[in-house]
PDB file of N, CA and C in Angstrom:
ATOM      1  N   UNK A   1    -178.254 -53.956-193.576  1.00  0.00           N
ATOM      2  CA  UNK A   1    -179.572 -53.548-193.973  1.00  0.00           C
ATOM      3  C   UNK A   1    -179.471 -52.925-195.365  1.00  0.00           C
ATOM      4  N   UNK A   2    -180.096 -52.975-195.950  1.00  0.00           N
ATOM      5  CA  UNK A   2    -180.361 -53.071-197.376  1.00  0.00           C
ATOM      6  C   UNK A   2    -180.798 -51.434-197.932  1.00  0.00           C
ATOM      7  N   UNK A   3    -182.013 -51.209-197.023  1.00  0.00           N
ATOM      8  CA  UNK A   3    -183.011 -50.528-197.312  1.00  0.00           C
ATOM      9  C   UNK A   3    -183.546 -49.804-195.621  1.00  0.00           C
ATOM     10  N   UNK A   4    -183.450 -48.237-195.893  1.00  0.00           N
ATOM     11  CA  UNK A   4    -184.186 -47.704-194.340  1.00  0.00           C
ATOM     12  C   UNK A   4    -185.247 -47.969-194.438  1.00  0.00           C
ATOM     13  N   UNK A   5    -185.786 -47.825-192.976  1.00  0.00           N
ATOM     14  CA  UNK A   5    -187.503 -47.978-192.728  1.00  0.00           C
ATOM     15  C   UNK A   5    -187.961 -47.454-191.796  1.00  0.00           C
ATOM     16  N   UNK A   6    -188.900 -47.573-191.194  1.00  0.00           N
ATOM     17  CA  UNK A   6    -189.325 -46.681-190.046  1.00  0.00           C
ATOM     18  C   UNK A   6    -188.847 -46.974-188.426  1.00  0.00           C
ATOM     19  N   UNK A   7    -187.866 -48.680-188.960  1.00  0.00           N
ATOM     20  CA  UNK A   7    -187.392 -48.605-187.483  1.00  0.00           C
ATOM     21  C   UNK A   7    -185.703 -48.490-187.623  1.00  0.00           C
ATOM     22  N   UNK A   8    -185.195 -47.940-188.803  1.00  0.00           N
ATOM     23  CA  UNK A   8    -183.964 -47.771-188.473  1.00  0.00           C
ATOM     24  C   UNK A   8    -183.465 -46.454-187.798  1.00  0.00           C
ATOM     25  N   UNK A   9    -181.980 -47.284-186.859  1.00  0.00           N
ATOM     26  CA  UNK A   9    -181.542 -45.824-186.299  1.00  0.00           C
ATOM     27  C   UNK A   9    -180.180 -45.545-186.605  1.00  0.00           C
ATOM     28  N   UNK A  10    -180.165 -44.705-186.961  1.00  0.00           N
ATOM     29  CA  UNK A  10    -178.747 -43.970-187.524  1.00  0.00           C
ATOM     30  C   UNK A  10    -177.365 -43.889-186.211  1.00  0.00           C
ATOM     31  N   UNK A  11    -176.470 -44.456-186.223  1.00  0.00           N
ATOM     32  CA  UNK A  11    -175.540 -44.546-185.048  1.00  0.00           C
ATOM     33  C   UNK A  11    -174.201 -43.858-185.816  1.00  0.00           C
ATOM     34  N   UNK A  12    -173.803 -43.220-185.250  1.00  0.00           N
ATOM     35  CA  UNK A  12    -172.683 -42.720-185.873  1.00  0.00           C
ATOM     36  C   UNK A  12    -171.533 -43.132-185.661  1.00  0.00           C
ATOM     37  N   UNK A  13    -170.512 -43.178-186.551  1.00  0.00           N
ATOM     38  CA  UNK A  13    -169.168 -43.886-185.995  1.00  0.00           C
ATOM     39  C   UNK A  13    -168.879 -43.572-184.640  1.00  0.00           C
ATOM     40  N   UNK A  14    -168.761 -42.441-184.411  1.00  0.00           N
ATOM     41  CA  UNK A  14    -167.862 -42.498-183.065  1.00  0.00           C
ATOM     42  C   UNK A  14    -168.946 -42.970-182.283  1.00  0.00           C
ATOM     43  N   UNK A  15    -170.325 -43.095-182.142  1.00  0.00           N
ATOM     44  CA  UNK A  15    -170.900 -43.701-180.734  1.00  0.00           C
ATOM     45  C   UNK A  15    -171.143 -45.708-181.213  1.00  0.00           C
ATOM     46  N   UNK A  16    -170.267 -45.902-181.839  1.00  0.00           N
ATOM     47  CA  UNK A  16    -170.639 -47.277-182.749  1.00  0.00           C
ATOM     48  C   UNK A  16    -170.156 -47.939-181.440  1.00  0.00           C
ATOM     49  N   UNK A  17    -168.770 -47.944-180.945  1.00  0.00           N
ATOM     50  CA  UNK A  17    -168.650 -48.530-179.599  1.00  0.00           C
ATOM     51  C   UNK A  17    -169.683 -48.761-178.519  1.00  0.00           C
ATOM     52  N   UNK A  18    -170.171 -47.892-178.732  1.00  0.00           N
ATOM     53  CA  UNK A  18    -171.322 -47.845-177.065  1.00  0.00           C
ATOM     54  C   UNK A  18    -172.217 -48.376-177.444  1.00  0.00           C
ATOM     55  N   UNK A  19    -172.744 -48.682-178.940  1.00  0.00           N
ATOM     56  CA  UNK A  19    -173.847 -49.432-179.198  1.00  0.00           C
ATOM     57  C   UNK A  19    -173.091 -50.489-179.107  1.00  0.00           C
ATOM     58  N   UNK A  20    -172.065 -51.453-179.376  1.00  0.00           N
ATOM     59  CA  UNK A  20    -171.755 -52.156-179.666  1.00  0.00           C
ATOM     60  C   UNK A  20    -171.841 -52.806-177.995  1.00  0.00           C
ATOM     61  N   UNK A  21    -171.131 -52.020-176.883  1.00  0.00           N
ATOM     62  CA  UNK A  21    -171.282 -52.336-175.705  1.00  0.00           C
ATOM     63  C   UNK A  21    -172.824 -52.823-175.424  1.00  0.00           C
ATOM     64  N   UNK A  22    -173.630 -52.080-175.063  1.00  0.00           N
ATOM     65  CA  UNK A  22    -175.059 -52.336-175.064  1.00  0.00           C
ATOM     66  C   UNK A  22    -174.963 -53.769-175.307  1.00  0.00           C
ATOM     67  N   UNK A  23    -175.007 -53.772-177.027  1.00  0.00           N
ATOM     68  CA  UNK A  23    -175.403 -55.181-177.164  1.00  0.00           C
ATOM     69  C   UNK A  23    -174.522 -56.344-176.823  1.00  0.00           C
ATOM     70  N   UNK A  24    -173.097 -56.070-176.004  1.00  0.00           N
ATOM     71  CA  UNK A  24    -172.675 -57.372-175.217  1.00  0.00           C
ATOM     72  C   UNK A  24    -173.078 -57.412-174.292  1.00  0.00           C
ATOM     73  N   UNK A  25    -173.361 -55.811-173.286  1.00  0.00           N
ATOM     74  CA  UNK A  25    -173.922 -55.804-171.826  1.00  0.00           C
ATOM     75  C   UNK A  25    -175.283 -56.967-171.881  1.00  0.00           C
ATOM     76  N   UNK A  26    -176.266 -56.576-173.152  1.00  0.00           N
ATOM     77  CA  UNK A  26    -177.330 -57.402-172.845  1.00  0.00           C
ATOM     78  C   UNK A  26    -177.148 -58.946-172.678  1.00  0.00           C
ATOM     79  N   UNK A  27    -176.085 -59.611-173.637  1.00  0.00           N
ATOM     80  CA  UNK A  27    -175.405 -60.730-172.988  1.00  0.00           C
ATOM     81  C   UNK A  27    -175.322 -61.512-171.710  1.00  0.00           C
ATOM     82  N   UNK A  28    -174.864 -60.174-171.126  1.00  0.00           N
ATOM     83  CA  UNK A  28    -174.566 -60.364-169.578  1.00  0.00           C
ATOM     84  C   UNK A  28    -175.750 -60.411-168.295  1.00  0.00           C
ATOM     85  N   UNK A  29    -177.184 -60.334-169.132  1.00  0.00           N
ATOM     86  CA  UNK A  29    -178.063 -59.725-168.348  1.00  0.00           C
ATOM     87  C   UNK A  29    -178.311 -61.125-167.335  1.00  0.00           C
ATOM     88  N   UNK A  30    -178.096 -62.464-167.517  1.00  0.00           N
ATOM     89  CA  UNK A  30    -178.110 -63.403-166.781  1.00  0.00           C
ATOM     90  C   UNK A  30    -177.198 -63.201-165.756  1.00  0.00           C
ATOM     91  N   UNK A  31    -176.258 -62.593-165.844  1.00  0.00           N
ATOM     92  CA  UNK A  31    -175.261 -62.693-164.939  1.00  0.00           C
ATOM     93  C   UNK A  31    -175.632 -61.357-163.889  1.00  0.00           C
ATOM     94  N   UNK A  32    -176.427 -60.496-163.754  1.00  0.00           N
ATOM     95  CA  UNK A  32    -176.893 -59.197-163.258  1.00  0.00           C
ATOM     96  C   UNK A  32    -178.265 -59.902-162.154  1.00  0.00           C
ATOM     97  N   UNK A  33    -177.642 -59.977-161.136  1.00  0.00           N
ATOM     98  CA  UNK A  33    -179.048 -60.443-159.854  1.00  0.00           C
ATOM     99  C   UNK A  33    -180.455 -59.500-160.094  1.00  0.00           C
ATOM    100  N   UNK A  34    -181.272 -60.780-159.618  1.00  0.00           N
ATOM    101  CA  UNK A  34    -182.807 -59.950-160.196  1.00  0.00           C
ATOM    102  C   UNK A  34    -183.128 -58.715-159.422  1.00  0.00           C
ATOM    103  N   UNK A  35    -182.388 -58.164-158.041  1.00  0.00           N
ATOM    104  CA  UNK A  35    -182.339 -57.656-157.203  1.00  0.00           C
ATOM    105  C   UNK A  35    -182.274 -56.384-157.883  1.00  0.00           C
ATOM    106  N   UNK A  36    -181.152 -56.071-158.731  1.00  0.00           N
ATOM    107  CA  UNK A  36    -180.647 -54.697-159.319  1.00  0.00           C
ATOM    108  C   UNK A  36    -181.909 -54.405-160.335  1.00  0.00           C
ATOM    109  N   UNK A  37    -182.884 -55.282-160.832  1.00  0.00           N
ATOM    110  CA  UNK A  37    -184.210 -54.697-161.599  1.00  0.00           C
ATOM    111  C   UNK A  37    -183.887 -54.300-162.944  1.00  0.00           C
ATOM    112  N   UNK A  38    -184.361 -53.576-163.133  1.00  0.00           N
ATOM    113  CA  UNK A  38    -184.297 -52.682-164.477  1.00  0.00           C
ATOM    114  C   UNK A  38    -183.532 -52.008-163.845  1.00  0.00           C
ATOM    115  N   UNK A  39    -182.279 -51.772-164.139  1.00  0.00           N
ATOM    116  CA  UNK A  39    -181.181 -50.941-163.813  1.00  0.00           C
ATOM    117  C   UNK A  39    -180.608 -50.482-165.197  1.00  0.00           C
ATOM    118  N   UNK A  40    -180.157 -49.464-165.359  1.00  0.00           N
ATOM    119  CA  UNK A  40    -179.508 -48.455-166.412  1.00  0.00           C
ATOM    120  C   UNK A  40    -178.551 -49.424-166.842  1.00  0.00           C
ATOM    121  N   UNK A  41    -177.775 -49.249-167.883  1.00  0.00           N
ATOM    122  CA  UNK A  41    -176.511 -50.324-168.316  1.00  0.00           C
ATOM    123  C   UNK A  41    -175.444 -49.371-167.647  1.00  0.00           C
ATOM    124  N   UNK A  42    -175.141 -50.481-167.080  1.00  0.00           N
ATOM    125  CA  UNK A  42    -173.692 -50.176-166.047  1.00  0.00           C
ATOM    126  C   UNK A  42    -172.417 -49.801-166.560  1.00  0.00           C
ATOM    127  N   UNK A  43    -171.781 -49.092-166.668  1.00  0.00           N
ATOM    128  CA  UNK A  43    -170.055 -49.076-167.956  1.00  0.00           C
ATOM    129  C   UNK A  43    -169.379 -48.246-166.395  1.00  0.00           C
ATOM    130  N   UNK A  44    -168.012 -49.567-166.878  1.00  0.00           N
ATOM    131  CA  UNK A  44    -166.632 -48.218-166.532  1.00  0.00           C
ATOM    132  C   UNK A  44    -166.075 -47.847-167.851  1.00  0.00           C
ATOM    133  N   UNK A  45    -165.969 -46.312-167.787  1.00  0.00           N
ATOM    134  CA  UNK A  45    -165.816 -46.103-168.864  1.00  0.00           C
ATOM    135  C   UNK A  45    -164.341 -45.914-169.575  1.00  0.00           C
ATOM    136  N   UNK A  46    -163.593 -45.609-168.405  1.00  0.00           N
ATOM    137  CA  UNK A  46    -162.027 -45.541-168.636  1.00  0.00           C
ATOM    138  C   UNK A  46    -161.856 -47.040-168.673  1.00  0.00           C
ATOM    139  N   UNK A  47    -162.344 -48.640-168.464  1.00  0.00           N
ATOM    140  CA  UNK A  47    -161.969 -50.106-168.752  1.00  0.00           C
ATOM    141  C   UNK A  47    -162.595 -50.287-170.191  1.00  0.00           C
ATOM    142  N   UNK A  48    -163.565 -49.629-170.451  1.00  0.00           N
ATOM    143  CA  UNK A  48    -163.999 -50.106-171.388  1.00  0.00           C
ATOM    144  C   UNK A  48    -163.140 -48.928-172.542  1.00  0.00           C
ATOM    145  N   UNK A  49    -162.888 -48.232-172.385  1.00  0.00           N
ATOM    146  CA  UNK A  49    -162.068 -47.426-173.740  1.00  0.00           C
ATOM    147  C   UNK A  49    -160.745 -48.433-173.858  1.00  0.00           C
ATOM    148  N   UNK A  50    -160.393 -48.698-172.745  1.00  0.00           N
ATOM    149  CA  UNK A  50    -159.133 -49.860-172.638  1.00  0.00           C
ATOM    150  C   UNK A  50    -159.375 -50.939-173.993  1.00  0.00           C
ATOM    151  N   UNK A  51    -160.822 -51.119-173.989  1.00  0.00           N
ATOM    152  CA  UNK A  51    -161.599 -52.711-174.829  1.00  0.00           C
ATOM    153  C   UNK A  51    -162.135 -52.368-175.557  1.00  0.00           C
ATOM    154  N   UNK A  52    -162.293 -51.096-175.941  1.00  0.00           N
ATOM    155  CA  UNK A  52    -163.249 -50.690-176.910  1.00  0.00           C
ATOM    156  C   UNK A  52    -163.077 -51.721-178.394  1.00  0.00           C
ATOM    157  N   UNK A  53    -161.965 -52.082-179.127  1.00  0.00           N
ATOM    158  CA  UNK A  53    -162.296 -52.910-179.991  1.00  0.00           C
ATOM    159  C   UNK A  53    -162.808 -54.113-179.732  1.00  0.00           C
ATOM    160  N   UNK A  54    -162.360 -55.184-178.564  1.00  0.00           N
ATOM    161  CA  UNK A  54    -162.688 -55.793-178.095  1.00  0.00           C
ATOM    162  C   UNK A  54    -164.475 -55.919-177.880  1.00  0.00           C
ATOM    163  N   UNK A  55    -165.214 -54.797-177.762  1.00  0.00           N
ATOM    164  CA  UNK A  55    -165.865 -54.547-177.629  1.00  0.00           C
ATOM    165  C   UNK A  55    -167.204 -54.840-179.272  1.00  0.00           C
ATOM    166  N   UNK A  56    -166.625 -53.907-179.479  1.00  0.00           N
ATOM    167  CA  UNK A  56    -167.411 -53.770-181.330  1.00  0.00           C
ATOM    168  C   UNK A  56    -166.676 -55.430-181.912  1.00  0.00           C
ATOM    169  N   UNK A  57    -165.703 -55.860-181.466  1.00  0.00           N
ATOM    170  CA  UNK A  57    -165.226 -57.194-182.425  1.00  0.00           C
ATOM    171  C   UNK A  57    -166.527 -58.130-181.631  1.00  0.00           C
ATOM    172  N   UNK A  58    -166.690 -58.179-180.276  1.00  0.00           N
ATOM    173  CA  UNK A  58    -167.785 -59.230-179.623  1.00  0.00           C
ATOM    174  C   UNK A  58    -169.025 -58.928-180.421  1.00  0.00           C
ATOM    175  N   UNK A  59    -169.499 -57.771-180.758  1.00  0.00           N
ATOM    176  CA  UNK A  59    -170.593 -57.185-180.974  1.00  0.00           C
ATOM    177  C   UNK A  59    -170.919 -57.859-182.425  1.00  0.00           C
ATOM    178  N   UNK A  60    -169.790 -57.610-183.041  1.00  0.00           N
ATOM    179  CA  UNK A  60    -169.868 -58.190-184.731  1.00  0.00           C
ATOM    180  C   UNK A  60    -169.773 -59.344-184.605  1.00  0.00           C
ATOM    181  N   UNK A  61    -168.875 -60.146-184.210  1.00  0.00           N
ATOM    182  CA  UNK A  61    -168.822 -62.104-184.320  1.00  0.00           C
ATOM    183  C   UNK A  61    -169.758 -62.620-182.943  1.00  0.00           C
ATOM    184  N   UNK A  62    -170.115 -61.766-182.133  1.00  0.00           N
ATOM    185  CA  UNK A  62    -171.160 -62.831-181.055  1.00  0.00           C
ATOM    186  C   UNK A  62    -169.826 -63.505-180.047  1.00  0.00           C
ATOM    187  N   UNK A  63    -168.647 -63.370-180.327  1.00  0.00           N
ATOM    188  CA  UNK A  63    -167.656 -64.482-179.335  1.00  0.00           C
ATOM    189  C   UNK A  63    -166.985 -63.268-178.771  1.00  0.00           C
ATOM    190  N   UNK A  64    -166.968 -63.794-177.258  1.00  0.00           N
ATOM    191  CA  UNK A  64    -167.138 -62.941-176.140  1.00  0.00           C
ATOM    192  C   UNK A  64    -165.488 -63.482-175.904  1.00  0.00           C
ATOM    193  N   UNK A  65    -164.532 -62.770-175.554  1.00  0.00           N
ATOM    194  CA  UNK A  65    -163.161 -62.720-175.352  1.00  0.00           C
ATOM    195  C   UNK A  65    -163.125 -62.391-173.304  1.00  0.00           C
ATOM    196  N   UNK A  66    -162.077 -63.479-173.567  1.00  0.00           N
ATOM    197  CA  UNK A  66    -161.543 -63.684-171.564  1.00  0.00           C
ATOM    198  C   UNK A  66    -161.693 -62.405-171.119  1.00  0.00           C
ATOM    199  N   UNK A  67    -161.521 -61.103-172.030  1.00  0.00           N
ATOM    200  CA  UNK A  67    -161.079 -59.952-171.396  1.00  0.00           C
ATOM    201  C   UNK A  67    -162.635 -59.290-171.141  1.00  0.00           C
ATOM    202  N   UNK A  68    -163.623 -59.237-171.877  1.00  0.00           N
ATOM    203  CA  UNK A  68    -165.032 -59.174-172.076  1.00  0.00           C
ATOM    204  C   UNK A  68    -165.653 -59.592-170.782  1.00  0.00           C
ATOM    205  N   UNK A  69    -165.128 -61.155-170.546  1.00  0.00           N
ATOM    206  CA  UNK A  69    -165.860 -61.477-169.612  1.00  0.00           C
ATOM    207  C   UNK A  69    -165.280 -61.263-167.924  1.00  0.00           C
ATOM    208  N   UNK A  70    -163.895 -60.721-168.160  1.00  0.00           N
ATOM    209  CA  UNK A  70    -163.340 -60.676-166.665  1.00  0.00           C
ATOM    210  C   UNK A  70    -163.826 -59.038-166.698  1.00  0.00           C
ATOM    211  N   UNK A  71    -164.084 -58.517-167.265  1.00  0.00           N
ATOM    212  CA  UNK A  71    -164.503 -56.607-167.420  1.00  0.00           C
ATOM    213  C   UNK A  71    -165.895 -56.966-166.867  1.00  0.00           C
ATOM    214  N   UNK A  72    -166.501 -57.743-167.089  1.00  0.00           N
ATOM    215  CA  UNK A  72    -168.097 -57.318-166.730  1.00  0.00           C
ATOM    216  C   UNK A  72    -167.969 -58.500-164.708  1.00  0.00           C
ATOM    217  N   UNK A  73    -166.912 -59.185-164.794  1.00  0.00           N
ATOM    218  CA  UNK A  73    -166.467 -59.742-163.853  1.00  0.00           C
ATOM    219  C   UNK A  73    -166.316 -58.866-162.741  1.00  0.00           C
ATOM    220  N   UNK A  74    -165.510 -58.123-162.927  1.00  0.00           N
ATOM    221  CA  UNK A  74    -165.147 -57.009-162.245  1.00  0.00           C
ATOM    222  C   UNK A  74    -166.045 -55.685-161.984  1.00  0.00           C
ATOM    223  N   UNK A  75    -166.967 -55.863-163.040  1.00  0.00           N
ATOM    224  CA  UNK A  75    -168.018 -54.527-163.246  1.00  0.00           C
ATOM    225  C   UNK A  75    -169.148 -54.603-162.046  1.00  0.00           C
ATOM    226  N   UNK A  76    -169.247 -56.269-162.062  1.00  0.00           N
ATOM    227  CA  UNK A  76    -170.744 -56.732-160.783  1.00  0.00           C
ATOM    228  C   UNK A  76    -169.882 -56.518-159.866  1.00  0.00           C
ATOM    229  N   UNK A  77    -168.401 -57.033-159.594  1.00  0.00           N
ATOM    230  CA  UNK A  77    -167.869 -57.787-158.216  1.00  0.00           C
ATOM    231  C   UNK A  77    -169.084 -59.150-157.593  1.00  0.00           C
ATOM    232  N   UNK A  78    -169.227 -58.368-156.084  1.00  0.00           N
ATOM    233  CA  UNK A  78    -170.000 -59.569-155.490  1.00  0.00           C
ATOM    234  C   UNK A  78    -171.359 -59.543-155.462  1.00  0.00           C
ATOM    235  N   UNK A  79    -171.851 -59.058-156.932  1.00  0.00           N
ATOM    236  CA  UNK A  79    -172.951 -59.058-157.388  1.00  0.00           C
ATOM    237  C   UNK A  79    -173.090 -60.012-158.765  1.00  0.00           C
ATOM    238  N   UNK A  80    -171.871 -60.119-159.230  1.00  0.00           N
ATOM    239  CA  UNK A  80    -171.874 -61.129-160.366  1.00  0.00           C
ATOM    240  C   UNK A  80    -172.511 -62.625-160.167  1.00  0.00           C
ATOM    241  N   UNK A  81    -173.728 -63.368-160.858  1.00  0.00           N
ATOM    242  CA  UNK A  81    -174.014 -64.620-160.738  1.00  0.00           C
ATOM    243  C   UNK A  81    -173.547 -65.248-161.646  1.00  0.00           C
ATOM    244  N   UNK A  82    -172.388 -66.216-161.292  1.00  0.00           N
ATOM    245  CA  UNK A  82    -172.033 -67.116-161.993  1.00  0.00           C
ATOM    246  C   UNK A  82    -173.106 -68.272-162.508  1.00  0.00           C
ATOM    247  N   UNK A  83    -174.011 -67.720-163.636  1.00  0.00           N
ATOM    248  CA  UNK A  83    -175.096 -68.903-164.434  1.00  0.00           C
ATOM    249  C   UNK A  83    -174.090 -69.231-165.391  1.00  0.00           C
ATOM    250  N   UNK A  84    -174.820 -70.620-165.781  1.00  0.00           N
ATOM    251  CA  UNK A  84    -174.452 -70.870-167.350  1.00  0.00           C
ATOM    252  C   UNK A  84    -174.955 -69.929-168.237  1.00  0.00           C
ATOM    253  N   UNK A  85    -173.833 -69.693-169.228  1.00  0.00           N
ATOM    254  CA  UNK A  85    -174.400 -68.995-170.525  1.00  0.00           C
ATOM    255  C   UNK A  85    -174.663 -69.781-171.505  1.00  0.00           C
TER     256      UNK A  85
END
């Protein structure tokens, strides 16, 4: 971004990860049964400090890594829907 405006939001380095999460979790929102609703974004947070670059690298290039997708694998269990992405 170039230039602030009235919809920018200031993220600070250290919470840059958790935004960065967010925006892969939303990724995943096909894979989250319609059952769970509007549900809060889900994190383990000791797996995901494990991925944290992993994390902000998906966030910046859009390409979601084996480890990305077996973490949110593991995050549903037998709530995960295997759709196409």
């Amino acid at each position: 971004m170039q230039k602030e405006n009235s919809n920018t939001i200031y993220v600070t380095q250290e919470k840059y990860s958790l935004y960065c999460y967010v925006d892969v979790f939303k990724a995943f929102l096909p894979h989250i049964p319609y059952y769970l609703g509007n549900c809060d974004v889900m994190i383990d947070f000791k797996k995901f400090k494990a991925l944290e670059s992993c994390f902000v690298k998906a966030s910046e290039n859009k390409i979601l890594s084996p480890e990305i997708l077996q973490y949110f694998k593991d995050l549903l269990g037998v709530h995960y829907e295997d759709s196409k992405m």
